[in-house]
C-alpha atoms as a PDB file:
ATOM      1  CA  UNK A   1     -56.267  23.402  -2.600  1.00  0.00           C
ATOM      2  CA  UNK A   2     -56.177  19.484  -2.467  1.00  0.00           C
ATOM      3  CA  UNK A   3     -56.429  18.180  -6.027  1.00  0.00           C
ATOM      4  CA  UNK A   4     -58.275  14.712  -6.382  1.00  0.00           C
ATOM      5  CA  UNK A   5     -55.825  13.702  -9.376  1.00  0.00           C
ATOM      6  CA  UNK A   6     -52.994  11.687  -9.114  1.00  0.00           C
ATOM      7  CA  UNK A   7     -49.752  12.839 -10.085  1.00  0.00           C
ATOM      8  CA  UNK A   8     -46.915  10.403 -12.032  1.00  0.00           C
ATOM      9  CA  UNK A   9     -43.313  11.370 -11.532  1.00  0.00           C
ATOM     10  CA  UNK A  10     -40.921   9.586 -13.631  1.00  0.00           C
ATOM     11  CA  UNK A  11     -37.978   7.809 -11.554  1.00  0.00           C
ATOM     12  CA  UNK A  12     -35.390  10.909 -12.173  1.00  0.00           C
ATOM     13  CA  UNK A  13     -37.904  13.278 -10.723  1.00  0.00           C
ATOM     14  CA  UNK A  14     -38.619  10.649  -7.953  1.00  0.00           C
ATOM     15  CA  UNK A  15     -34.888  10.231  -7.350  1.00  0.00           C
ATOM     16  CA  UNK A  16     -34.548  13.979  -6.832  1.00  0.00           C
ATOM     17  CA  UNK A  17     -37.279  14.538  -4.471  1.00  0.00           C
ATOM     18  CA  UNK A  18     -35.433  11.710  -2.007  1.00  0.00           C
ATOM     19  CA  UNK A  19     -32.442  12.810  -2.480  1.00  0.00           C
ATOM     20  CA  UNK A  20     -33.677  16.701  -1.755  1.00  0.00           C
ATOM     21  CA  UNK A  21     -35.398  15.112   0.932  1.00  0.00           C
ATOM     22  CA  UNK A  22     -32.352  13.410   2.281  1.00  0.00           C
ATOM     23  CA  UNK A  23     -29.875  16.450   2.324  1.00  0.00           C
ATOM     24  CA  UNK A  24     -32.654  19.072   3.752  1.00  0.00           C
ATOM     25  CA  UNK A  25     -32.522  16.363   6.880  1.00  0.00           C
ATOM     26  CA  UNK A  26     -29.201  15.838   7.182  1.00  0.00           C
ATOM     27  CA  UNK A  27     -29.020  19.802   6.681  1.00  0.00           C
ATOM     28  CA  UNK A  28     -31.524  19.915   9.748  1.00  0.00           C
ATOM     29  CA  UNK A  29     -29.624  17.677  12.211  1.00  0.00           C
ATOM     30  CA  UNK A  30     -26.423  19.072  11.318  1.00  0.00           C
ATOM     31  CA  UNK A  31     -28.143  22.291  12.594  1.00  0.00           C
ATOM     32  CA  UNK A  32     -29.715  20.795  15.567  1.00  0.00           C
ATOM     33  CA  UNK A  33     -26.579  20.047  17.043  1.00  0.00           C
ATOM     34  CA  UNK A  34     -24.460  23.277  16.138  1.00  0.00           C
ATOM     35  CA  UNK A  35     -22.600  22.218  13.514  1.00  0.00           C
ATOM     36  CA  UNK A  36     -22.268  24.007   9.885  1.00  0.00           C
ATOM     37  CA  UNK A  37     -23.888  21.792   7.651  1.00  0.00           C
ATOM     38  CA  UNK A  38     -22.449  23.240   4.399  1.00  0.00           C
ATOM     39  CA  UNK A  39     -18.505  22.757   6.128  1.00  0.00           C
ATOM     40  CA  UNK A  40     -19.842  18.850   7.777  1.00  0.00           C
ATOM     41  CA  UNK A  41     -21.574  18.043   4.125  1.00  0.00           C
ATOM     42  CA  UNK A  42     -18.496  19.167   1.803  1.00  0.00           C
ATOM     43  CA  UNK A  43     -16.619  17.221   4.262  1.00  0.00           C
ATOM     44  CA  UNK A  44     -18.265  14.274   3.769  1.00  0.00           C
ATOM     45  CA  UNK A  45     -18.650  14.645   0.272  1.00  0.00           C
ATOM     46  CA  UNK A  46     -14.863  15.556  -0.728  1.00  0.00           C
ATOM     47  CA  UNK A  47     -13.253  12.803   1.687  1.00  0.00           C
ATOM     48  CA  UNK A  48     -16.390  10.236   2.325  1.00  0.00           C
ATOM     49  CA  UNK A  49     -15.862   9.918   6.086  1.00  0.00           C
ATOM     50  CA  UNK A  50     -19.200   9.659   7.587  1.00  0.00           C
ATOM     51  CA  UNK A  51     -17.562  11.037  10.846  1.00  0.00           C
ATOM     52  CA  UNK A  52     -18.449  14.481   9.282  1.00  0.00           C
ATOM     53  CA  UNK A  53     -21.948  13.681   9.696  1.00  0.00           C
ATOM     54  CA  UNK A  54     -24.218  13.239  13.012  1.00  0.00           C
ATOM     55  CA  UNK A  55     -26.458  10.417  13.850  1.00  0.00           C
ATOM     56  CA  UNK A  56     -28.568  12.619  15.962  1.00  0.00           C
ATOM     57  CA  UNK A  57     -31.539  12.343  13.501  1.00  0.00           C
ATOM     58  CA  UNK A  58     -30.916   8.922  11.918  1.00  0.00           C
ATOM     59  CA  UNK A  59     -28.447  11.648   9.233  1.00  0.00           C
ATOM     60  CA  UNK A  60     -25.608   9.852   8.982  1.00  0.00           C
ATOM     61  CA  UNK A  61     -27.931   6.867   7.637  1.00  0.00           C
ATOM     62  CA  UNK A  62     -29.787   8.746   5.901  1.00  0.00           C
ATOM     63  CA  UNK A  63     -26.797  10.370   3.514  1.00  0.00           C
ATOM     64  CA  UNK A  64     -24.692   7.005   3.266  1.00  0.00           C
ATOM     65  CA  UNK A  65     -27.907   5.700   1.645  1.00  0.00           C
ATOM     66  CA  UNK A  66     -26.943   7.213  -1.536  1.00  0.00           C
ATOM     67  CA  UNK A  67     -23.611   6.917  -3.469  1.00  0.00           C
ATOM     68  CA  UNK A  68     -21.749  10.201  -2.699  1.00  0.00           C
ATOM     69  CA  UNK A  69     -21.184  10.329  -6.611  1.00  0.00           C
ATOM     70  CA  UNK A  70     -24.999  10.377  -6.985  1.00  0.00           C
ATOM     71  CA  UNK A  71     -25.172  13.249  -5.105  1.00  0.00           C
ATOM     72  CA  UNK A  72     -22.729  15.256  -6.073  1.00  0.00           C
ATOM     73  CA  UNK A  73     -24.207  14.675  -9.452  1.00  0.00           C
ATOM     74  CA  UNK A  74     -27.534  15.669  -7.947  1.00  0.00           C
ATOM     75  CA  UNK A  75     -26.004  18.991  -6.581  1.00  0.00           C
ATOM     76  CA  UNK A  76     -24.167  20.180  -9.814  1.00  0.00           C
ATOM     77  CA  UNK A  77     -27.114  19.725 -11.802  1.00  0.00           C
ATOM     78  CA  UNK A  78     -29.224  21.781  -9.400  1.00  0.00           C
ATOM     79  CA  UNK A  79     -26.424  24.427  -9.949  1.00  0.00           C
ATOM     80  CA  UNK A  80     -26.424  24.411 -13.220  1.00  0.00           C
ATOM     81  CA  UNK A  81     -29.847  23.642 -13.951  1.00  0.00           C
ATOM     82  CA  UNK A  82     -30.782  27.043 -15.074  1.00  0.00           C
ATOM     83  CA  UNK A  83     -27.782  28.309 -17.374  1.00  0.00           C
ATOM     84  CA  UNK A  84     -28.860  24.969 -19.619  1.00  0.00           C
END
């Protein structure tokens, strides 16, 4: 069903969805080319070497266009999102 009404999200909400967006790609090429993407992401994420992530995909880009501490900010919250 297509609604005809537009839709606001405020800037946290629109920050999310990019950053959801981001990962789930980076996920994907990580994938595409046979790596883990949970072992390749956590690597990047704990040391910052981009080396950990492809740029089959545009990924590595795509993830070093947010601050690591923004998304590991992004990815606790999600975890604990539900137990607040």
């Amino acid at each position: 069903m297509v609604s005809d009404q537009t839709r606001l999200f405020s800037a946290l909400e629109k920050e999310t969805l990019n950053t959801r967006e981001t990962l789930l790609k980076v996920w994907t090429a990580l994938e595409e080319k046979g790596y883990n993407p949970l072992d390749q992401i956590v690597g990047y994420l704990v040391s910052g070497d981009p080396s950990y992530i492809t740029a089959h995909g545009d990924a590595r880009r795509l993830i070093q266009s947010i601050e690591r501490n923004d998304l590991l900010e992004e990815i606790v919250a999600s975890y604990f999102k539900d137990l607040v």
